[in-house]
C-alpha atoms as a PDB file:
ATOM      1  CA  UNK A   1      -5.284  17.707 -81.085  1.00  0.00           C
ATOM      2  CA  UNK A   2      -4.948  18.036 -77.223  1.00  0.00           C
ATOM      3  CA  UNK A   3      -1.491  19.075 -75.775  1.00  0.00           C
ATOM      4  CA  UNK A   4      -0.229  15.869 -74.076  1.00  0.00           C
ATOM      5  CA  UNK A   5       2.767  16.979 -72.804  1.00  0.00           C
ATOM      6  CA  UNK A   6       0.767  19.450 -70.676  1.00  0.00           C
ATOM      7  CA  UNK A   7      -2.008  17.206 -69.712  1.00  0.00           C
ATOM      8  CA  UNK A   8       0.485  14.955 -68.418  1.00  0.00           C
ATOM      9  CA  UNK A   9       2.505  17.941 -66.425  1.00  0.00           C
ATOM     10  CA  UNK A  10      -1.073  18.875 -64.816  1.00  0.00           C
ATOM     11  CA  UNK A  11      -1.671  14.912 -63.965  1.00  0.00           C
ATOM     12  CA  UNK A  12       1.861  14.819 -62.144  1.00  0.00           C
ATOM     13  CA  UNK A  13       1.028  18.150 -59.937  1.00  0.00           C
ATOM     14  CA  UNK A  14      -2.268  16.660 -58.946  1.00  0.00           C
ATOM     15  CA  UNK A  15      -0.665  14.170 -57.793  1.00  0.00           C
ATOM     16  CA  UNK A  16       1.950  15.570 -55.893  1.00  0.00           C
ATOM     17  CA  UNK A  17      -0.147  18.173 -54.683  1.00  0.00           C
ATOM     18  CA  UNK A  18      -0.477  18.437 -50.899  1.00  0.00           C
ATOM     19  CA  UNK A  19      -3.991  17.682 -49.249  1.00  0.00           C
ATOM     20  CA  UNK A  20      -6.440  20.314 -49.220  1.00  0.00           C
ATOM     21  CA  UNK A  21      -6.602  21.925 -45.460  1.00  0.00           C
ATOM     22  CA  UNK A  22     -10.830  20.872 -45.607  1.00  0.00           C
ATOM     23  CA  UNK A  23      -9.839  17.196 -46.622  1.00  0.00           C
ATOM     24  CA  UNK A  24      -9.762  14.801 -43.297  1.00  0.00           C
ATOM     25  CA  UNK A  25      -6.526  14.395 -41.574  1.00  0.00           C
ATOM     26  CA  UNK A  26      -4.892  11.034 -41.372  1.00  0.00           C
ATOM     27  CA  UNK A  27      -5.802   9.151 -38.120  1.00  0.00           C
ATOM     28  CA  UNK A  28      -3.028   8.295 -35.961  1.00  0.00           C
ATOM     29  CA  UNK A  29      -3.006   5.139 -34.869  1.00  0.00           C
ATOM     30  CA  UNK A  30      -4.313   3.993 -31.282  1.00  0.00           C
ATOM     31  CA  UNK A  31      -1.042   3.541 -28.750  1.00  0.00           C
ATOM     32  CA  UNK A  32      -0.911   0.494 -26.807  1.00  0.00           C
ATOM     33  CA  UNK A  33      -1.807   0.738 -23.711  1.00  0.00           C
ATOM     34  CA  UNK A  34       1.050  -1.825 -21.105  1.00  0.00           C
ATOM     35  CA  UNK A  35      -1.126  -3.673 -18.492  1.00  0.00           C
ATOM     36  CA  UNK A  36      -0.311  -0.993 -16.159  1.00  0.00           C
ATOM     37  CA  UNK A  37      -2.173   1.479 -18.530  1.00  0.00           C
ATOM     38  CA  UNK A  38      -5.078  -0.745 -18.711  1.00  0.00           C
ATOM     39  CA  UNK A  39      -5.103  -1.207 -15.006  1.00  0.00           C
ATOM     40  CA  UNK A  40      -5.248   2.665 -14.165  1.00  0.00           C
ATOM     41  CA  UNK A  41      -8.283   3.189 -16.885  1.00  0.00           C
ATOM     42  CA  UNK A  42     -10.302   0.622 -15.100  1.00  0.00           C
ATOM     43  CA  UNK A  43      -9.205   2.500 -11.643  1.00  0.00           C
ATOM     44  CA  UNK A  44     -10.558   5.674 -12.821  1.00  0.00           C
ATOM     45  CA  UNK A  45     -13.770   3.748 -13.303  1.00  0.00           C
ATOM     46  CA  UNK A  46     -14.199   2.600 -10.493  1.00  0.00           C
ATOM     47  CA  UNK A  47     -15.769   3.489  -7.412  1.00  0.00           C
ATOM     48  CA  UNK A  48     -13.980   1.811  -4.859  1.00  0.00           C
ATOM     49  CA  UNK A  49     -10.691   2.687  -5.737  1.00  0.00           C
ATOM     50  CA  UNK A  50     -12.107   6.499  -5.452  1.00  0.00           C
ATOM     51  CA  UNK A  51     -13.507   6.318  -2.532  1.00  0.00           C
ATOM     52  CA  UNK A  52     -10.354   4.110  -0.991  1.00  0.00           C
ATOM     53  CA  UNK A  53      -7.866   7.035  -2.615  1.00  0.00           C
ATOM     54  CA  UNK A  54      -9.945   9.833  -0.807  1.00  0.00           C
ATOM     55  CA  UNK A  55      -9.761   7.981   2.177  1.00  0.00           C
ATOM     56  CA  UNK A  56      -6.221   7.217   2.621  1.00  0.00           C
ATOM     57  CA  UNK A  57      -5.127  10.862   1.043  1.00  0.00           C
ATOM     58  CA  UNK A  58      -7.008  12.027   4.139  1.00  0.00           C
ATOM     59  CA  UNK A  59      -5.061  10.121   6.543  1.00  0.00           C
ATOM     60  CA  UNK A  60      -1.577  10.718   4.600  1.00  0.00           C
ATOM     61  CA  UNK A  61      -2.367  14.073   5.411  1.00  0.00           C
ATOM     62  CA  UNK A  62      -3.061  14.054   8.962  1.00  0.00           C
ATOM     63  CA  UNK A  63       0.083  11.878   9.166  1.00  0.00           C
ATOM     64  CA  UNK A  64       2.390  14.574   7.733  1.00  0.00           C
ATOM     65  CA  UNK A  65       0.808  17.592   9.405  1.00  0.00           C
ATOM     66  CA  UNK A  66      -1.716  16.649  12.205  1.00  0.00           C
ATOM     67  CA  UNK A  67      -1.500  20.705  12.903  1.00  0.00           C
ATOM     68  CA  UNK A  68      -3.619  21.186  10.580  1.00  0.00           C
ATOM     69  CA  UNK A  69      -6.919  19.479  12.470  1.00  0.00           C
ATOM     70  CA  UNK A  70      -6.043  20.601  16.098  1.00  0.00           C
ATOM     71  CA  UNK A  71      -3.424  22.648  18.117  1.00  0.00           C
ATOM     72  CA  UNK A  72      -4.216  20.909  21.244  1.00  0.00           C
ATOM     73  CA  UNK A  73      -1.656  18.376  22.724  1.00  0.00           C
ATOM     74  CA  UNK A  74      -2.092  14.648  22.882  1.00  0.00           C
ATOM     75  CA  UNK A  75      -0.529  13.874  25.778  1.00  0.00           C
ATOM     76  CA  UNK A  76      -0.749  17.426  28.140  1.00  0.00           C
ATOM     77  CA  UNK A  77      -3.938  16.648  30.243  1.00  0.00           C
ATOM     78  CA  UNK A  78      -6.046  18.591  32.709  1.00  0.00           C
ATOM     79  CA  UNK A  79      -7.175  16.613  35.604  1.00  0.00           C
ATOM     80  CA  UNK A  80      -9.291  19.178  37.548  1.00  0.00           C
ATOM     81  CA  UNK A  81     -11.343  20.271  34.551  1.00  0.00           C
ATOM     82  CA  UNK A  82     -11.370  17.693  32.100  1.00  0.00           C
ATOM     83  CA  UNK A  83     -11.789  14.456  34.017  1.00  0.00           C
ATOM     84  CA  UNK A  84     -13.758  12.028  31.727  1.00  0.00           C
ATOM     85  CA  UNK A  85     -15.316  15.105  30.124  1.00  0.00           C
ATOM     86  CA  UNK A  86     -18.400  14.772  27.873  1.00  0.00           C
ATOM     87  CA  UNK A  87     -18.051  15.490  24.497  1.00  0.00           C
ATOM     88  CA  UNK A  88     -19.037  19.130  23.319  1.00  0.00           C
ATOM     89  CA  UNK A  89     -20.813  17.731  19.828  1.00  0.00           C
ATOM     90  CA  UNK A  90     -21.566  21.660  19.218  1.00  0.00           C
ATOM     91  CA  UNK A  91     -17.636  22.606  18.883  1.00  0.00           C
ATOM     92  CA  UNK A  92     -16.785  21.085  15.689  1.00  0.00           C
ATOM     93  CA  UNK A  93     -12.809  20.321  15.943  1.00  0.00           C
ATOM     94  CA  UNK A  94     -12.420  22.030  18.842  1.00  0.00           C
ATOM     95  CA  UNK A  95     -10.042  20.245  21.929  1.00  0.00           C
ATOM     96  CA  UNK A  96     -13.374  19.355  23.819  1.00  0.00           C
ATOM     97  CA  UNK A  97     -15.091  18.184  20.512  1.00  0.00           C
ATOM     98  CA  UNK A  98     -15.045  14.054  21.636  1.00  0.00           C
ATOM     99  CA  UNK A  99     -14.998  14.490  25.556  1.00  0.00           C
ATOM    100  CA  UNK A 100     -12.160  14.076  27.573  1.00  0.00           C
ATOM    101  CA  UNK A 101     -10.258  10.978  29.025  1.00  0.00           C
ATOM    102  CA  UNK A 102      -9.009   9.819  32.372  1.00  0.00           C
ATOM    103  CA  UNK A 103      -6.237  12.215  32.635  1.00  0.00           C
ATOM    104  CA  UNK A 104      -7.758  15.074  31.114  1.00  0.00           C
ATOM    105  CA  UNK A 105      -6.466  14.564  27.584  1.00  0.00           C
ATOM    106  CA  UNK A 106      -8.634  15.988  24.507  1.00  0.00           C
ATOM    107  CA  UNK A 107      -9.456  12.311  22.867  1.00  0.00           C
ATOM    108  CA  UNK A 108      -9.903  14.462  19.603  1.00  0.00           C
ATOM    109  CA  UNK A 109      -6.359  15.614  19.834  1.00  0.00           C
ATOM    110  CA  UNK A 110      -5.449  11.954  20.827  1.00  0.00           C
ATOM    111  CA  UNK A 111      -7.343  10.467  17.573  1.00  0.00           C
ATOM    112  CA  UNK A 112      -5.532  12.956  14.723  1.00  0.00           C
ATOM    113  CA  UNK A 113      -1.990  12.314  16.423  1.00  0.00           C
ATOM    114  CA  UNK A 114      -2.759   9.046  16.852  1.00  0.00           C
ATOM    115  CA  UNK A 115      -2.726   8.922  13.118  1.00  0.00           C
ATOM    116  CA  UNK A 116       0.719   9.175  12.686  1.00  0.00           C
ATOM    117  CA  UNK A 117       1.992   6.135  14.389  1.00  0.00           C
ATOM    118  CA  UNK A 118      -0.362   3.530  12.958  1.00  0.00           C
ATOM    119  CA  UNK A 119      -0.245   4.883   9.581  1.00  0.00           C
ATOM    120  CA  UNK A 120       3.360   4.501   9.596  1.00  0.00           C
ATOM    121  CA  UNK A 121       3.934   1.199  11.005  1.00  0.00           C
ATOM    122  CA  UNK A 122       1.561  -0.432   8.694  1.00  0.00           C
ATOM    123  CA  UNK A 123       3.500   1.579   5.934  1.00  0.00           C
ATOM    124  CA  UNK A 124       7.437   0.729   6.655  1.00  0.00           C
ATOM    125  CA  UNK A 125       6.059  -2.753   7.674  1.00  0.00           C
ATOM    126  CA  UNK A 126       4.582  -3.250   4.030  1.00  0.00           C
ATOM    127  CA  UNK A 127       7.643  -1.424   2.199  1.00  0.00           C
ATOM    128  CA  UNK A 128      10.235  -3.987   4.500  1.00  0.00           C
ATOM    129  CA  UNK A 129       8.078  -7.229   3.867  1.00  0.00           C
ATOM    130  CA  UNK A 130       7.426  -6.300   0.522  1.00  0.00           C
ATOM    131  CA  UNK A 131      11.305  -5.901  -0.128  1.00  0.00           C
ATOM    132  CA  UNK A 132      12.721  -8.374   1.421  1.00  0.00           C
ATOM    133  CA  UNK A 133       9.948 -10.813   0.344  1.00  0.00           C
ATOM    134  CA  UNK A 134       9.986 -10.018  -3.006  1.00  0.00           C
ATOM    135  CA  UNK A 135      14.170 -10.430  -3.545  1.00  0.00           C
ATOM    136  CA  UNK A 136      14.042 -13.812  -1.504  1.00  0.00           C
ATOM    137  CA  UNK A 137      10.992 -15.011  -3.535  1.00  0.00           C
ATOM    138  CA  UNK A 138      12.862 -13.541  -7.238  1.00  0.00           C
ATOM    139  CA  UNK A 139      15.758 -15.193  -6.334  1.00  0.00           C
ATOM    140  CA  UNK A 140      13.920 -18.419  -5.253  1.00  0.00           C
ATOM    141  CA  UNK A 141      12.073 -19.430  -7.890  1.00  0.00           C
ATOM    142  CA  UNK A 142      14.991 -17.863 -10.804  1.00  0.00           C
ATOM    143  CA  UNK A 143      17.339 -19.702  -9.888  1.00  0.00           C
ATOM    144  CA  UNK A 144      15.256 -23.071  -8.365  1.00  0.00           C
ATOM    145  CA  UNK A 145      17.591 -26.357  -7.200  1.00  0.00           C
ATOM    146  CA  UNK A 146      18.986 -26.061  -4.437  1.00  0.00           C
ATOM    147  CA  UNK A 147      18.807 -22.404  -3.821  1.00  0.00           C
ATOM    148  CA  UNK A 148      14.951 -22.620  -3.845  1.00  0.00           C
ATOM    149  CA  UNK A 149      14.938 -25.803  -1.653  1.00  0.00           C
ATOM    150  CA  UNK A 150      17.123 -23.839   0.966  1.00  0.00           C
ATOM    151  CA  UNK A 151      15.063 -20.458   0.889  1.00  0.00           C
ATOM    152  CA  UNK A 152      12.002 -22.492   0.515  1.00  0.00           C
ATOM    153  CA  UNK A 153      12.182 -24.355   3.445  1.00  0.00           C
ATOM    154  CA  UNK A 154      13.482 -20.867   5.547  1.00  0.00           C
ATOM    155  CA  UNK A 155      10.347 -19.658   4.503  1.00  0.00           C
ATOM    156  CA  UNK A 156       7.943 -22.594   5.350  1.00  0.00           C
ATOM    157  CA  UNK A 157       9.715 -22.327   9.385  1.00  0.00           C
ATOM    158  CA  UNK A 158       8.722 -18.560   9.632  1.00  0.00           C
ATOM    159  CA  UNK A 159       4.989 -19.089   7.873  1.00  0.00           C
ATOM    160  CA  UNK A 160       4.303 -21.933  10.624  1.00  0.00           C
ATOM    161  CA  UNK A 161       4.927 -19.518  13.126  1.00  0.00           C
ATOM    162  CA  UNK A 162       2.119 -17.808  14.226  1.00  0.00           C
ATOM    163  CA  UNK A 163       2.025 -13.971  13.079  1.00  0.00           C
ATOM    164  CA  UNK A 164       0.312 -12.542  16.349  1.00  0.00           C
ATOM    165  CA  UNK A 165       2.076 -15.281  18.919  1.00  0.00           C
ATOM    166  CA  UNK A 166       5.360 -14.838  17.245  1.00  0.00           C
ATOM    167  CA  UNK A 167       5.403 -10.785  17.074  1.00  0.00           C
ATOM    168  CA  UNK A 168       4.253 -10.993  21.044  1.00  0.00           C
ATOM    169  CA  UNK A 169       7.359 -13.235  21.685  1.00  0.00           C
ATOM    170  CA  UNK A 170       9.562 -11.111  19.605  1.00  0.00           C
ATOM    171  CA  UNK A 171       8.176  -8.130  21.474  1.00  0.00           C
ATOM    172  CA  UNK A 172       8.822  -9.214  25.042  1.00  0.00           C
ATOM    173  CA  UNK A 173      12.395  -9.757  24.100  1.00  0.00           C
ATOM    174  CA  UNK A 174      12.482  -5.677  23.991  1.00  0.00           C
ATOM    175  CA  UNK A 175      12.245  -3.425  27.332  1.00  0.00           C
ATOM    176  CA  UNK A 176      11.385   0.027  24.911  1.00  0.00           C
ATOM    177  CA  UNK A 177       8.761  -0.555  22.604  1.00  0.00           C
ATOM    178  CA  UNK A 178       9.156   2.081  19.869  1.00  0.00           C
ATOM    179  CA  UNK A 179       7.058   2.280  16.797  1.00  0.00           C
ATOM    180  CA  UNK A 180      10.529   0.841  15.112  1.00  0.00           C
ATOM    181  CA  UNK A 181      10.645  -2.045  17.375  1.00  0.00           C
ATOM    182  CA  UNK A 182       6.687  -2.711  16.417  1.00  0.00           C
ATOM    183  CA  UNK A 183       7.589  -2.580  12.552  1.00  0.00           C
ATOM    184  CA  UNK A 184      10.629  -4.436  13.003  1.00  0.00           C
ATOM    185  CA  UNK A 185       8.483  -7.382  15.025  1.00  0.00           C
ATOM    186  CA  UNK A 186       5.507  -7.314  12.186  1.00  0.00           C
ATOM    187  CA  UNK A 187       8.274  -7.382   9.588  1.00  0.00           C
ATOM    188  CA  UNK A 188      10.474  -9.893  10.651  1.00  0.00           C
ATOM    189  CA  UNK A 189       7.083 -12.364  10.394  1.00  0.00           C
ATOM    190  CA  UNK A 190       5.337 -10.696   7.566  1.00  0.00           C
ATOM    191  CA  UNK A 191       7.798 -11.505   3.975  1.00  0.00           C
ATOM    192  CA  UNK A 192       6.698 -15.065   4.041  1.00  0.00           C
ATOM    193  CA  UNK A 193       3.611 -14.191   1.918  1.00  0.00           C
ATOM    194  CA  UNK A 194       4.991 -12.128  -0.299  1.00  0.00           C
ATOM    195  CA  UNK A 195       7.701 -14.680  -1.172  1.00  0.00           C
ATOM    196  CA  UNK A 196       5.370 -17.449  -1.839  1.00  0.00           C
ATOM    197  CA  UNK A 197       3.835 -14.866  -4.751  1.00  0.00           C
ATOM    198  CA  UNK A 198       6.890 -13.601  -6.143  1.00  0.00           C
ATOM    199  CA  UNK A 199       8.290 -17.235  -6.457  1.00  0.00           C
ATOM    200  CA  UNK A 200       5.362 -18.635  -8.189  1.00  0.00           C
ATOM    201  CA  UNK A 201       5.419 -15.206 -10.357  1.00  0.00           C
ATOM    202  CA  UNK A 202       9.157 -15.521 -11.312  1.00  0.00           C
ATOM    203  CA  UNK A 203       8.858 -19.734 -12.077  1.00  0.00           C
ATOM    204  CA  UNK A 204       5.982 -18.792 -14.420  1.00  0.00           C
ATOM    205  CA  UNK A 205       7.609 -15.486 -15.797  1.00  0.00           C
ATOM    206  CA  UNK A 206      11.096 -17.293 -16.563  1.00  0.00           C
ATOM    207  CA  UNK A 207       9.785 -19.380 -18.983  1.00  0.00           C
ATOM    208  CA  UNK A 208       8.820 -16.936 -21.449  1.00  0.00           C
ATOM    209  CA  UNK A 209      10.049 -16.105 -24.850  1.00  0.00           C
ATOM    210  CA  UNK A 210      11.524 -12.705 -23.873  1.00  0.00           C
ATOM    211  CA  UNK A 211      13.511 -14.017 -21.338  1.00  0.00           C
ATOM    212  CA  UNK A 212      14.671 -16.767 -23.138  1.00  0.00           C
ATOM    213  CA  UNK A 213      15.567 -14.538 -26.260  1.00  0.00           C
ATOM    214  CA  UNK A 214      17.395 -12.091 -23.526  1.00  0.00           C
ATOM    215  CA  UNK A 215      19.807 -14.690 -22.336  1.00  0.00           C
ATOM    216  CA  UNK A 216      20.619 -16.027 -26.100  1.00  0.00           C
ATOM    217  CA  UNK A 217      21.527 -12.431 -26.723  1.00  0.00           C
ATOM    218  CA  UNK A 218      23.607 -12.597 -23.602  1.00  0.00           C
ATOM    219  CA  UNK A 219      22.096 -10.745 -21.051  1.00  0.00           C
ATOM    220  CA  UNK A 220      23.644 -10.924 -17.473  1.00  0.00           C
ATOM    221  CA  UNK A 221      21.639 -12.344 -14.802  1.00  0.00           C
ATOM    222  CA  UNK A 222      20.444  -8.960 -12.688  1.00  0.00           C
ATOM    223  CA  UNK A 223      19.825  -7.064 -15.944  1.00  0.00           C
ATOM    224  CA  UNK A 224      17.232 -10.233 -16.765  1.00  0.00           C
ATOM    225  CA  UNK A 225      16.183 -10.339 -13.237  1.00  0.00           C
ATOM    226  CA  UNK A 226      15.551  -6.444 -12.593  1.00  0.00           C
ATOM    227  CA  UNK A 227      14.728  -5.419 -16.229  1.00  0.00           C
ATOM    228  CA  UNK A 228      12.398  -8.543 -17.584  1.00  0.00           C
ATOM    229  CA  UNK A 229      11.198 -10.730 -14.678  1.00  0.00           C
ATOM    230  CA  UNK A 230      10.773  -8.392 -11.837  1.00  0.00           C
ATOM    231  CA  UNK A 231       8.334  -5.382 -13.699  1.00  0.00           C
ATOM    232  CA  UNK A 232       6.155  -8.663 -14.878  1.00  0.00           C
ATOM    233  CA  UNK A 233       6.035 -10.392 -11.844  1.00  0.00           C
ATOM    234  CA  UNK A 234       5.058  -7.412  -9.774  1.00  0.00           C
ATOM    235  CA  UNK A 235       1.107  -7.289 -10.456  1.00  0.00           C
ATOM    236  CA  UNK A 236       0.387 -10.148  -7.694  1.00  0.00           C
ATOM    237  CA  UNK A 237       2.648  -8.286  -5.331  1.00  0.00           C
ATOM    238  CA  UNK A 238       1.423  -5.186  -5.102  1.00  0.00           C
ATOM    239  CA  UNK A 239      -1.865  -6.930  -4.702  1.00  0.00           C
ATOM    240  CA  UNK A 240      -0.651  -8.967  -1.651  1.00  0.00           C
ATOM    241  CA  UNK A 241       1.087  -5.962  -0.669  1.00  0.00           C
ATOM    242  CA  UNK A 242      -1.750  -3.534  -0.227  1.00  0.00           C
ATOM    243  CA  UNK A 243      -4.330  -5.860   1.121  1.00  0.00           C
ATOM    244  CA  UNK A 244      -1.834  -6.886   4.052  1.00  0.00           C
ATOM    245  CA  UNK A 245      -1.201  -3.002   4.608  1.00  0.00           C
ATOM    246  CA  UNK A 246      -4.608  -2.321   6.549  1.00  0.00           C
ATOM    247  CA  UNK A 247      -3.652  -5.745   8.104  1.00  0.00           C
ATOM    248  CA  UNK A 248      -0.471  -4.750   9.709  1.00  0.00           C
ATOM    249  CA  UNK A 249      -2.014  -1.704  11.110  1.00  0.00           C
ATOM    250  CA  UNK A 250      -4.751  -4.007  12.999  1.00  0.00           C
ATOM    251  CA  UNK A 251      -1.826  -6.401  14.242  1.00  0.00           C
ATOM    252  CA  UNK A 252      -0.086  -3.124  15.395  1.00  0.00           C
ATOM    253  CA  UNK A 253      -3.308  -2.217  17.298  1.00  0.00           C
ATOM    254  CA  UNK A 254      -4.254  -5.523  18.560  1.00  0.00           C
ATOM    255  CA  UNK A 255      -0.408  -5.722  20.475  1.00  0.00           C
ATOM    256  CA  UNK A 256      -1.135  -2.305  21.803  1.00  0.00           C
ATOM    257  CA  UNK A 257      -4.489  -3.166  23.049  1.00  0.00           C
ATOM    258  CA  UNK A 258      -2.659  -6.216  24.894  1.00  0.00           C
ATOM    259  CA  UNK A 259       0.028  -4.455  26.483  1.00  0.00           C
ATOM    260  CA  UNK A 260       2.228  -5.829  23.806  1.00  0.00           C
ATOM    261  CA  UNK A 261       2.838  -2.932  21.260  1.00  0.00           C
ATOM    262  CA  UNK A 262       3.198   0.454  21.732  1.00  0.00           C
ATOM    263  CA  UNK A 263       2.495   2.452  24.913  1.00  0.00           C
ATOM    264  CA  UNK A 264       2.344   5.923  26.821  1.00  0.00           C
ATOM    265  CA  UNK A 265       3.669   8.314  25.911  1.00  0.00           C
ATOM    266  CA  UNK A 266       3.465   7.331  22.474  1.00  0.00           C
ATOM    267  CA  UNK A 267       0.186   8.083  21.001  1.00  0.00           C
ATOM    268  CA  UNK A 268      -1.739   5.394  19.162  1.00  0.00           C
ATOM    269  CA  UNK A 269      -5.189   3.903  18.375  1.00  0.00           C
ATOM    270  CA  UNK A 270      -4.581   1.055  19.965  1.00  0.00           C
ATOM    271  CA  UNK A 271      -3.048   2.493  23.208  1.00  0.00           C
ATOM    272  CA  UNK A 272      -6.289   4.097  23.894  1.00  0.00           C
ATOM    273  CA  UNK A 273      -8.675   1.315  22.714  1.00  0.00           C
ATOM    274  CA  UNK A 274      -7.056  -0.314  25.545  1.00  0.00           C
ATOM    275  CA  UNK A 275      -6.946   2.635  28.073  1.00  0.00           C
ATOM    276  CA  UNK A 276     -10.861   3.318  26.949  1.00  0.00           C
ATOM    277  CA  UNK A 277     -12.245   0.315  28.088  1.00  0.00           C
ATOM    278  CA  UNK A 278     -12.463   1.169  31.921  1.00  0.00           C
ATOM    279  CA  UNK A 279     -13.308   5.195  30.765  1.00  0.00           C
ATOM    280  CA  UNK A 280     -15.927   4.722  27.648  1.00  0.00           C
ATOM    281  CA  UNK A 281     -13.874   6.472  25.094  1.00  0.00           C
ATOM    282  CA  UNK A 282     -12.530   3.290  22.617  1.00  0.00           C
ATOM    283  CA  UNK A 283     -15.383   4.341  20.375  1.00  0.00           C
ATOM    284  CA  UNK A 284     -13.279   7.175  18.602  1.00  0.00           C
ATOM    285  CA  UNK A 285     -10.523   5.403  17.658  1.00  0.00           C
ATOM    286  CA  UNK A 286     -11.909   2.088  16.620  1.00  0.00           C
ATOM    287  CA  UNK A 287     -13.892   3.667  14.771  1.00  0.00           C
ATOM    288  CA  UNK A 288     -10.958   5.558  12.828  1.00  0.00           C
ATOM    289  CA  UNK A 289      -9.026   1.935  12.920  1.00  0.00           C
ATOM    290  CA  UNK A 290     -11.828   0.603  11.145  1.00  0.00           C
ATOM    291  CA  UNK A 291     -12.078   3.330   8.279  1.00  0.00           C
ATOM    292  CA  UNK A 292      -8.637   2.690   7.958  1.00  0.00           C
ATOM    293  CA  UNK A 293      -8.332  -1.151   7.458  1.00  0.00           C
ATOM    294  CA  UNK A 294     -11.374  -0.706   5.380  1.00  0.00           C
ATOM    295  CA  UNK A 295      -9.708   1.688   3.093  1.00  0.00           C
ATOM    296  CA  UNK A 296      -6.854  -0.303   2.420  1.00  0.00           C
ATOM    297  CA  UNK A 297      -8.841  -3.367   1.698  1.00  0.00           C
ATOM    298  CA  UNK A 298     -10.633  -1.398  -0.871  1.00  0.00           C
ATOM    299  CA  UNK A 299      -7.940  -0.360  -2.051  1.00  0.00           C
ATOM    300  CA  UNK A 300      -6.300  -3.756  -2.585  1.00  0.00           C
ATOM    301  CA  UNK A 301      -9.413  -5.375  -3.906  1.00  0.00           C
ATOM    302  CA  UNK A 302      -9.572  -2.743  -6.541  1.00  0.00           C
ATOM    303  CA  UNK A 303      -6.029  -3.139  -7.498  1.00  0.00           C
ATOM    304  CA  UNK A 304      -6.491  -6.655  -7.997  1.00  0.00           C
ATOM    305  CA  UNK A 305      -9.542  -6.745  -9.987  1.00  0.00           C
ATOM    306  CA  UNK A 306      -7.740  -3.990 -12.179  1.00  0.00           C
ATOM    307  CA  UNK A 307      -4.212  -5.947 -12.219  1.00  0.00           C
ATOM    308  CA  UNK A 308      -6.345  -9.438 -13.387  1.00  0.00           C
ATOM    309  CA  UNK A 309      -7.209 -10.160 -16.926  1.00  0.00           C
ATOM    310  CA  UNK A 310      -9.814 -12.600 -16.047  1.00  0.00           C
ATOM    311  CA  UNK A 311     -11.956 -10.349 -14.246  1.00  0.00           C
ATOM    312  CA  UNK A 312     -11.932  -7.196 -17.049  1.00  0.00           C
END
């Protein structure tokens, strides 16, 4: 007759016995990705966004250190040598490489510092509109009644102002036009958008379960506004936000073509757009104007197909 005492003892080690090192390992199970997460998988994917990141990682870099491209100065010319020079196409970033202008400045030296100045007036313009925009607009469409009606009606005066007229009047009111006078025209026009998005963002956002469930449990109004509505509400912004960048760098270059914007001895694409039409050199830096709009456009149209669930 068979032991059953031991049988059972053998049974219970089985049992407890730890899995064999050839058996398969338990799967852990998949994370959840946030709609951020999802949005930088489909970025990686695609194309444009590549291509865009390339683009502007080039220009962020002749920004910071346009040393690295040229030695030559931007605004030291050479009249008796280099008037209206032709372009030596066989000295690849050389100071010759794209010809000369009318005072005997290297226009290649003149397009990488140029860089600089465009780059970062669309830039602080974006970051200003997008802040100041974005609390108006939160604050707007949290709190609604009267508050909205006030700030909504501020905003409708400054959107029915036109963006170009009203930077050229805000301009003339200056005798030194700076780069920080340009972003501080461009920016005190631009936030209109940008609060239109974030209030219709926050009046849908409020209305949630989360945020309801946050103020039962007591929650104080800026830990609901900064913690709940504002890192849901961003998506549309950022989308606004980096579509208008390549914008604001156009509108920069459009006043300094007119006389409007910036001028000598600062150094800017759209300074000598309007300086090259008389000497035949405006091809260069529309050219880089264009690449650049383009890029940020790309940019913000591949952000927004990323950031919208309709269009996975």
């Amino acid at each position: 007759m068979p032991d059953v005492t031991k049988t059972a003892a053998v049974a219970t080690e089985d049992a407890i016995a730890p899995p064999s090192a050839a058996g398969p390992a338990p799967q852990k199970p998949d994370k959840a990705r946030s709609l951020w997460g999802d949005a930088w998988q489909d970025l990686r994917r695609n194309p444009y966004f590549l291509v865009a990141a390339v683009l502007i990682s080039f220009l962020l870099i002749i920004t910071a250190v346009p040393s690295l491209f040229t030695n030559a100065s931007p605004t030291v010319g050479d009249l008796v040598h280099h008037y209206l020079g032709k372009p030596e196409l066989g000295s690849v970033g050389s100071e010759g490489w794209l010809g000369y202008d009318g005072q005997g400045r290297s226009v290649y030296a003149r397009l990488i510092h140029g860089t600089r100045a465009s780059v970062i007036v669309g830039i602080c313009v974006t970051l200003i509109v997008t802040i100041v925009g974005g609390i108006t607009g939160m604050i707007a469409g949290y709190f609604g009644g009267v508050t909205d009606a006030i700030l909504s009606r501020i905003t409708d005066i400054f959107f029915g102002i036109p963006f170009l007229l009203g930077a050229m009047v805000v301009l003339q009111s200056f005798t030194e036009r700076t780069v920080w006078v340009v972003v501080f025209a461009l920016a005190f026009l631009g936030w209109t958008q940008i609060t239109r998005v974030m209030r219709g963002a926050v009046i849908t956002i409020k209305q949630a379960d989360y945020v309801q469930a946050a103020k039962a449990l007591g929650a104080g109004t800026t830990r609901i506004l900064f913690r709940h509505i504002l890192p849901n509400a961003m998506a549309p912004v950022i989308v606004v936000a980096t579509i208008s960048l390549g914008g604001y760098i156009s509108a920069e270059a459009t006043l300094s073509y007119l006389g409007l914007g910036l001028s000598s001895p600062i150094v800017s694409w759209g300074v000598d757009i309007s300086t090259g039409v008389q000497q035949h050199i405006l091809l260069y830096p529309s050219i880089m104007l264009s690449i650049t709009v383009l890029a940020f456009i790309m940019l913000g149209e591949a952000v927004r197909n990323a950031l919208d669930p309709k269009l996975r």
